[in-house]
C-alpha atoms as a PDB file:
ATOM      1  CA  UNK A   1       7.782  -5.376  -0.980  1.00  0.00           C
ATOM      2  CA  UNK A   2       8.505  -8.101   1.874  1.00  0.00           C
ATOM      3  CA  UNK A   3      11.702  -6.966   1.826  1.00  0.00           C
ATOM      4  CA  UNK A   4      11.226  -3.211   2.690  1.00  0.00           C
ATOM      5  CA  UNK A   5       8.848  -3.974   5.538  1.00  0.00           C
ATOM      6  CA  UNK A   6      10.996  -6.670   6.925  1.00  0.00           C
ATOM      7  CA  UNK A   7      13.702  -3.424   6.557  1.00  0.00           C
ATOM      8  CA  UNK A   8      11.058  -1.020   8.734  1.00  0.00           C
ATOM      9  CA  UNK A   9       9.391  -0.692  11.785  1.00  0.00           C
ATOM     10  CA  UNK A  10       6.146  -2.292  12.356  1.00  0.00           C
ATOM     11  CA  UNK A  11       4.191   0.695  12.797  1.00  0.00           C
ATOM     12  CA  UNK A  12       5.787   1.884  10.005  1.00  0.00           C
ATOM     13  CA  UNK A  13       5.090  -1.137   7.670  1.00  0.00           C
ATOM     14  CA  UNK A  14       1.293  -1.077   8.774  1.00  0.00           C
ATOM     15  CA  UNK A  15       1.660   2.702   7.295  1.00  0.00           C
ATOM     16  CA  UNK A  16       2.323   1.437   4.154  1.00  0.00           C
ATOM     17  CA  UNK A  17      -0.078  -0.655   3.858  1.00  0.00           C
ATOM     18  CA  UNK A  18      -2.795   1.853   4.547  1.00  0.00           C
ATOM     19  CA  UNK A  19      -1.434   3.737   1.991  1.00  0.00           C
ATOM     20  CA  UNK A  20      -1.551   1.088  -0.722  1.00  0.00           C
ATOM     21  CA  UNK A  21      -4.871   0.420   0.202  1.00  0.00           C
ATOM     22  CA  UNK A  22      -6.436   3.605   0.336  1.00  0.00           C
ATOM     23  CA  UNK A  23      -4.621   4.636  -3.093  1.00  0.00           C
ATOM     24  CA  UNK A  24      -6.054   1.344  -4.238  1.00  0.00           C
ATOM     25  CA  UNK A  25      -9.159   2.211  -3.490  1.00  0.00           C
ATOM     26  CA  UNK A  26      -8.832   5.428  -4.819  1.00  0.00           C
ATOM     27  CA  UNK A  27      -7.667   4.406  -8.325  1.00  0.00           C
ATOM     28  CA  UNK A  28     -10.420   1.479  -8.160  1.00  0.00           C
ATOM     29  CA  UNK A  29     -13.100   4.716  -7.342  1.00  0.00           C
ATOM     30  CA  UNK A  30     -11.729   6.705 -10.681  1.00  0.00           C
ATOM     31  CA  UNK A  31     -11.924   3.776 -12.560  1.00  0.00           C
ATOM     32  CA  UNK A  32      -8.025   3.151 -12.623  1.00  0.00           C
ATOM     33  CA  UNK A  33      -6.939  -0.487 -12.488  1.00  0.00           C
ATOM     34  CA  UNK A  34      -3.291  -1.185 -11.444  1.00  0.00           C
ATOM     35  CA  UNK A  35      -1.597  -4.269 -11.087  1.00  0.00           C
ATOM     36  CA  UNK A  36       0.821  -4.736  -7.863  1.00  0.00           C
END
């Protein structure tokens, strides 16, 4: 995962992460537990 945001744009690596987190949360919110 390093990799591919050393491979992007800032802004576009702080996208990601947003992402992540909000599908995070949304798996922790239906009870969905994933490992990354």
């Amino acid at each position: 995962m390093s990799v591919l945001l050393k491979n992007v744009k800032p802004e576009k690596g702080w996208a990601l992460l947003r992402v992540n987190r909000l599908a995070g949360e949304l798996a922790g919110l239906m009870g969905v537990e994933e490992d990354s």
